[in-house]
Protein backbone atom coordinates (compact mmCIF):
# COMPACT_ATOMS: atom_id res chain seq x y z
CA UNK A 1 24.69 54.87 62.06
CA UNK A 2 23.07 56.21 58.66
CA UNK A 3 26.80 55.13 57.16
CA UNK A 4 26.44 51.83 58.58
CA UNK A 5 23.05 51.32 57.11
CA UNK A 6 24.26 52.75 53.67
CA UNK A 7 27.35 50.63 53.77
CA UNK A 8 24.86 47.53 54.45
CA UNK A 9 22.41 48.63 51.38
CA UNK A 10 25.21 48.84 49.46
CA UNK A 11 26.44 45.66 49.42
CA UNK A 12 23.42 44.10 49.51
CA UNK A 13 22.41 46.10 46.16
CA UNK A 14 26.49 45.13 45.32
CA UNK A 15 25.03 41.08 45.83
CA UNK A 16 21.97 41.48 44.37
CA UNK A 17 23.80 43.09 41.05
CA UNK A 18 25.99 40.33 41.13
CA UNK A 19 23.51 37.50 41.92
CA UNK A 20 21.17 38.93 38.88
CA UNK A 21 24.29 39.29 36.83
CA UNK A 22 25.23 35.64 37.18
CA UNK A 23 21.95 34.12 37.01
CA UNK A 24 21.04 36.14 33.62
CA UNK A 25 24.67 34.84 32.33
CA UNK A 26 23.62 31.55 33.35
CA UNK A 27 20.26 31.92 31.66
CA UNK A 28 22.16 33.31 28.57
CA UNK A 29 24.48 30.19 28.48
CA UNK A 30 22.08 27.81 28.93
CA UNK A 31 19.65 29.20 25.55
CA UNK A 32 22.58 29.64 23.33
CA UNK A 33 23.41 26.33 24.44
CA UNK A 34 19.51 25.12 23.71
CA UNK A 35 19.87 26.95 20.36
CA UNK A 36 22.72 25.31 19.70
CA UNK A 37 21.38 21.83 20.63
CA UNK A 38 18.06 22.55 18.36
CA UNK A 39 20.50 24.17 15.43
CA UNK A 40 22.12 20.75 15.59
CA UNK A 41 19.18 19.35 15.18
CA UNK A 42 18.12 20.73 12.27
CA UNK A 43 20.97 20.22 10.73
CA UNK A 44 20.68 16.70 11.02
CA UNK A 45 17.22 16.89 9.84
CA UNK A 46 18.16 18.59 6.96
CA UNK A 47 19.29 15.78 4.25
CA UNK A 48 19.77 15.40 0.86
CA UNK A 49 17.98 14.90 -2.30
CA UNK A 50 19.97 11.59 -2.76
CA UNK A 51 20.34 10.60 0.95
CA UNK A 52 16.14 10.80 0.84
CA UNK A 53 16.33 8.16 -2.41
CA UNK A 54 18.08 5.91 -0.69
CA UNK A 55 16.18 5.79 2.66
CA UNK A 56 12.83 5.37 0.87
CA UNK A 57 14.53 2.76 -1.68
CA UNK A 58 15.75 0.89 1.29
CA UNK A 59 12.61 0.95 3.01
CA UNK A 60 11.38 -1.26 0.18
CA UNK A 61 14.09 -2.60 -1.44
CA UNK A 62 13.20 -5.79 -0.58
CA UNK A 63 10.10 -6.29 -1.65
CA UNK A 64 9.58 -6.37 -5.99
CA UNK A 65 5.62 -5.86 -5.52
CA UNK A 66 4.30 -4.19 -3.15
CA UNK A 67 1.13 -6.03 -2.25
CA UNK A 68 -1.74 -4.01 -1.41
CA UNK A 69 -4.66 -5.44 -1.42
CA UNK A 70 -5.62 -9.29 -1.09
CA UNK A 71 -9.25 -10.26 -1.23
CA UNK A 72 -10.48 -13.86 -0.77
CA UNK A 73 -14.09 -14.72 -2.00
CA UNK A 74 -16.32 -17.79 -2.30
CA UNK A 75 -18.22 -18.32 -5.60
CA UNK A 76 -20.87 -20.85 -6.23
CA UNK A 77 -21.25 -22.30 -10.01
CA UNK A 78 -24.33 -23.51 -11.29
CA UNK A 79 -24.55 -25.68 -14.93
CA UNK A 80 -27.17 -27.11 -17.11
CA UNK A 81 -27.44 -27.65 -20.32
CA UNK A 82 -28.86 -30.71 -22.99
CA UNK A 83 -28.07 -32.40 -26.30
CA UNK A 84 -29.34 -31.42 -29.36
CA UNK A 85 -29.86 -32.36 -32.89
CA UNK A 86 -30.20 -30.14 -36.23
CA UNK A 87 -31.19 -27.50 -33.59
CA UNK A 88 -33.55 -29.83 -31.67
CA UNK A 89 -33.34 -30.67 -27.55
CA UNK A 90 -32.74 -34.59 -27.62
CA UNK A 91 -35.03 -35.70 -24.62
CA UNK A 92 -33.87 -37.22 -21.62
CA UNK A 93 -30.24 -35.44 -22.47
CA UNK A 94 -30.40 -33.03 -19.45
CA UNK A 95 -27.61 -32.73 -16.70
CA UNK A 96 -27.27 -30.19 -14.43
CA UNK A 97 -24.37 -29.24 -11.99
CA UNK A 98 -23.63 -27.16 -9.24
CA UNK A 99 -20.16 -25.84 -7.20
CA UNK A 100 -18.55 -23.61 -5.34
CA UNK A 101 -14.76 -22.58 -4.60
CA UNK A 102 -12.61 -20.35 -3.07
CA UNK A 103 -10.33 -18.18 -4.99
CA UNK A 104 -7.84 -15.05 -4.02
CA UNK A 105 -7.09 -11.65 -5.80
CA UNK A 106 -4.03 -9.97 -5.43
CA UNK A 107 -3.23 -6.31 -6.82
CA UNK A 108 -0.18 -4.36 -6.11
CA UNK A 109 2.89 -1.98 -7.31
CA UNK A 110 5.51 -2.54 -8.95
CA UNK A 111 8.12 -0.57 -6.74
CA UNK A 112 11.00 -1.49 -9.26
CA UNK A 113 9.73 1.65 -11.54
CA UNK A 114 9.30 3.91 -8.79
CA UNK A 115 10.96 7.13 -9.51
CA UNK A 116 12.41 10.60 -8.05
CA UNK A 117 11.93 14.10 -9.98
CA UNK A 118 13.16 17.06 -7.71
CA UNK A 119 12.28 21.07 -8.00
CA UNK A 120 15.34 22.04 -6.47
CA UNK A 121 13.78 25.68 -6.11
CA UNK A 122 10.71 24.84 -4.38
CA UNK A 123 12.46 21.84 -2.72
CA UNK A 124 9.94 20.01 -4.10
CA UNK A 125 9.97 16.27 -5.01
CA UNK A 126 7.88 14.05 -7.27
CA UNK A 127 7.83 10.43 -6.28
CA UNK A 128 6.08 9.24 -9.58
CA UNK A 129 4.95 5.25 -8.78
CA UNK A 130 3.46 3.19 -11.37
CA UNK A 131 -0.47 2.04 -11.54
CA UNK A 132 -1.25 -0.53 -9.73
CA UNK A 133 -2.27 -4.00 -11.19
CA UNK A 134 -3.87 -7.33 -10.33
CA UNK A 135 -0.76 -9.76 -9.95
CA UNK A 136 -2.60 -12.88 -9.01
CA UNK A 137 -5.91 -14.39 -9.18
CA UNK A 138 -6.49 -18.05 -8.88
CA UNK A 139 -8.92 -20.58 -7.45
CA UNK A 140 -7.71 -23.26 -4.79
CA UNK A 141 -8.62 -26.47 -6.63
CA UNK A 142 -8.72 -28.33 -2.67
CA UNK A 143 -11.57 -25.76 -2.29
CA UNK A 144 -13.60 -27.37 -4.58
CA UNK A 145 -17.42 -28.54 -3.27
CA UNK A 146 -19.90 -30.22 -5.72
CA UNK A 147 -23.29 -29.81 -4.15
CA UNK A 148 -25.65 -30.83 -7.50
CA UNK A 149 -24.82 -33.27 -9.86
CA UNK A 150 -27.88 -35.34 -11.99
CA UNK A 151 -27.87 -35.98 -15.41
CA UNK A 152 -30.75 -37.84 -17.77
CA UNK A 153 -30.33 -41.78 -19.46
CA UNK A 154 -28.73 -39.91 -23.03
CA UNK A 155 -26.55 -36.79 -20.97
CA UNK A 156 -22.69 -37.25 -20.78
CA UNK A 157 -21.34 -37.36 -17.33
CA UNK A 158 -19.26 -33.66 -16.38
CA UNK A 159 -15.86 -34.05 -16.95
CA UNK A 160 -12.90 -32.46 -14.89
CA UNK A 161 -11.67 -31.01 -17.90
CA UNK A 162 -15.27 -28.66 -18.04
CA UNK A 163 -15.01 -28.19 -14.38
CA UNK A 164 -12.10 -26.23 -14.62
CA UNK A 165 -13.43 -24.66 -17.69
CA UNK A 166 -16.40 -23.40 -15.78
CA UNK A 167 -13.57 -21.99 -12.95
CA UNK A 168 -11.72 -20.18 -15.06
CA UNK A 169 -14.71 -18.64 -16.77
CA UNK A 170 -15.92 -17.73 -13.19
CA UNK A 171 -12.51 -16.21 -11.88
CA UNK A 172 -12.72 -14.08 -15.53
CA UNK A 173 -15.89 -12.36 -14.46
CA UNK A 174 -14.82 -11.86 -10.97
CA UNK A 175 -11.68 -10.23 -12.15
CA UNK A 176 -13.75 -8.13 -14.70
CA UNK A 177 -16.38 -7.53 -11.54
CA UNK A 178 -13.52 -6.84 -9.15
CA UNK A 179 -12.22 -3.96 -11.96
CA UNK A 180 -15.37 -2.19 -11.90
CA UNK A 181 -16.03 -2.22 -8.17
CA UNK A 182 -12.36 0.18 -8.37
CA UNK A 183 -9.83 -2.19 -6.73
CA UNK A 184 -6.97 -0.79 -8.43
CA UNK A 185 -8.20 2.70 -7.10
CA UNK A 186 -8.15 1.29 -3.91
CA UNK A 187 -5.01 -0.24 -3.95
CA UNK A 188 -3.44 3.19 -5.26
CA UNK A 189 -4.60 4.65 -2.14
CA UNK A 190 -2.97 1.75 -0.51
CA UNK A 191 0.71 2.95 -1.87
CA UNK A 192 0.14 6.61 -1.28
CA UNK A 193 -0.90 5.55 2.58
CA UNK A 194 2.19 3.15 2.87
CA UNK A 195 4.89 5.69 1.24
CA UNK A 196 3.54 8.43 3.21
CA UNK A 197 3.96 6.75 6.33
CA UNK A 198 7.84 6.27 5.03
CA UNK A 199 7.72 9.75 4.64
CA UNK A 200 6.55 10.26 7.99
CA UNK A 201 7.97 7.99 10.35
CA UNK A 202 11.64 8.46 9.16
CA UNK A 203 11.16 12.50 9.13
CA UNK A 204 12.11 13.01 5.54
CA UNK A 205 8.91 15.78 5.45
CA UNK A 206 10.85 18.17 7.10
CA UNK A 207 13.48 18.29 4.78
CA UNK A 208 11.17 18.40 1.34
CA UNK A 209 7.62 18.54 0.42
CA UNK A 210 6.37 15.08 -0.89
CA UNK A 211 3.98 14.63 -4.25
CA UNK A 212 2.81 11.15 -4.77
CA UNK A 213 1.60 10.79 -8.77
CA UNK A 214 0.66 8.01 -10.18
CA UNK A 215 1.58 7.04 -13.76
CA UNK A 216 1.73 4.59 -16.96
CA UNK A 217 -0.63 1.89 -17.83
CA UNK A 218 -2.23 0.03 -15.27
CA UNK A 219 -1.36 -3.60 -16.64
CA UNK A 220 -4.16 -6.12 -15.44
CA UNK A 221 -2.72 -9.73 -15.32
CA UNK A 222 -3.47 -12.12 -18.66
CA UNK A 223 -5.25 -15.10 -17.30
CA UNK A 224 -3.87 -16.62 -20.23
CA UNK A 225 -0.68 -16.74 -19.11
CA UNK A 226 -1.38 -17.79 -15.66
CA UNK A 227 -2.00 -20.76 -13.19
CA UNK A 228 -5.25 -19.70 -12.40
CA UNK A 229 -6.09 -23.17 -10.38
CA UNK A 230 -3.75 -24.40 -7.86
């Protein structure tokens, strides 16, 4: 009897050895083969300095400035003035006049200068972007309102001609205002957020560390050379 019961412990310890031998085989097969699948992986990941160029190049190859910020604002213009002689107001020369408008400011990058520096030893790369810059600013002539106009018996009547003087003189001083309230700042901010998320979204982080610099001379736009009403 006591052999019958060994014989029975024995091959149950016999199955048990071999049912805990195959399962830890199985369990050893199937982590190599998740290592395996995650070394993969990161291989793929892993990408190089001139493969990274091109995806962020693509990303934006299309587009020459990279708008980043657009502002539309209203203004309101107010005139008056009279005519004089050897220094003395004429009377009854008065006119007065008074406007308003819409106009648009645009500032963005110019992507075409962008450029890659690498540390290979701290795998390390500088994307070095130029300063941002206002690229358009004009007034939308179908915008415009006049709410005042009176002028005395001897006052000349307003011309067009000195309405669109009075614009552009206006969209000058918002540009100027626009520069001190730190829209180019802001739209610097805008490109680091935008190539960041590049960075991001198509996983190129894991292969290098990212520094976003900004360099060069931030051009502003010469309203002299520009259609400023349209």
């Amino acid at each position: 009897m006591f052999d019958m019961l060994g014989a029975t412990f024995g091959a149950t310890l016999a199955g048990c050895l071999a049912l805990a031998g195959a399962t830890g085989a199985a369990v050893y097969f199937f982590m190599k083969r998740k290592l395996d699948e995650q070394k993969q992986v990161e291989e793929q990941r892993t990408i190089s300095f001139q493969q990274m160029q091109t995806i962020v190049t693509n990303e934006i190859k299309n587009v020459y400035e990279l708008v980043t910020v657009r502002e539309n604002f209203t203004a309101d213009i107010s005139f008056a003035d009279d005519k004089k002689f050897f220094g003395k107001r004429i009377p009854f020369s008065d006119r007065k006049f008074q406007m308003s408008y819409s106009g648009t400011i645009t500032c963005g990058c110019d992507l075409e200068a962008i450029r890659f520096e690498r540390d290979a030893l701290n795998n390390r790369v500088k994307i070095i972007v130029p300063l941002s810059r206002i690229i358009d600013l004009y007034a939308d002539v179908s915008s415009f309102k006049v709410h005042h106009r009176s002028k005395d018996f001897f006052a000349d009547e307003i011309q067009l001609e000195e309405q669109k003087e009075m614009v552009t003189a206006d969209l000058e001083a918002h540009r100027q205002h626009a520069l001190q309230s730190g829209i180019l700042e802001q739209a610097n901010e805008n490109v680091r957020r935008k190539l960041t998320s590049i960075i991001v979204s198509r996983g190129l982080n894991r292969s290098f560390d990212f520094e976003i610099i900004f360099r060069g001379n931030s051009r502003v736009l010469n309203s002299s050379r520009q259609n400023l009403l349209r």
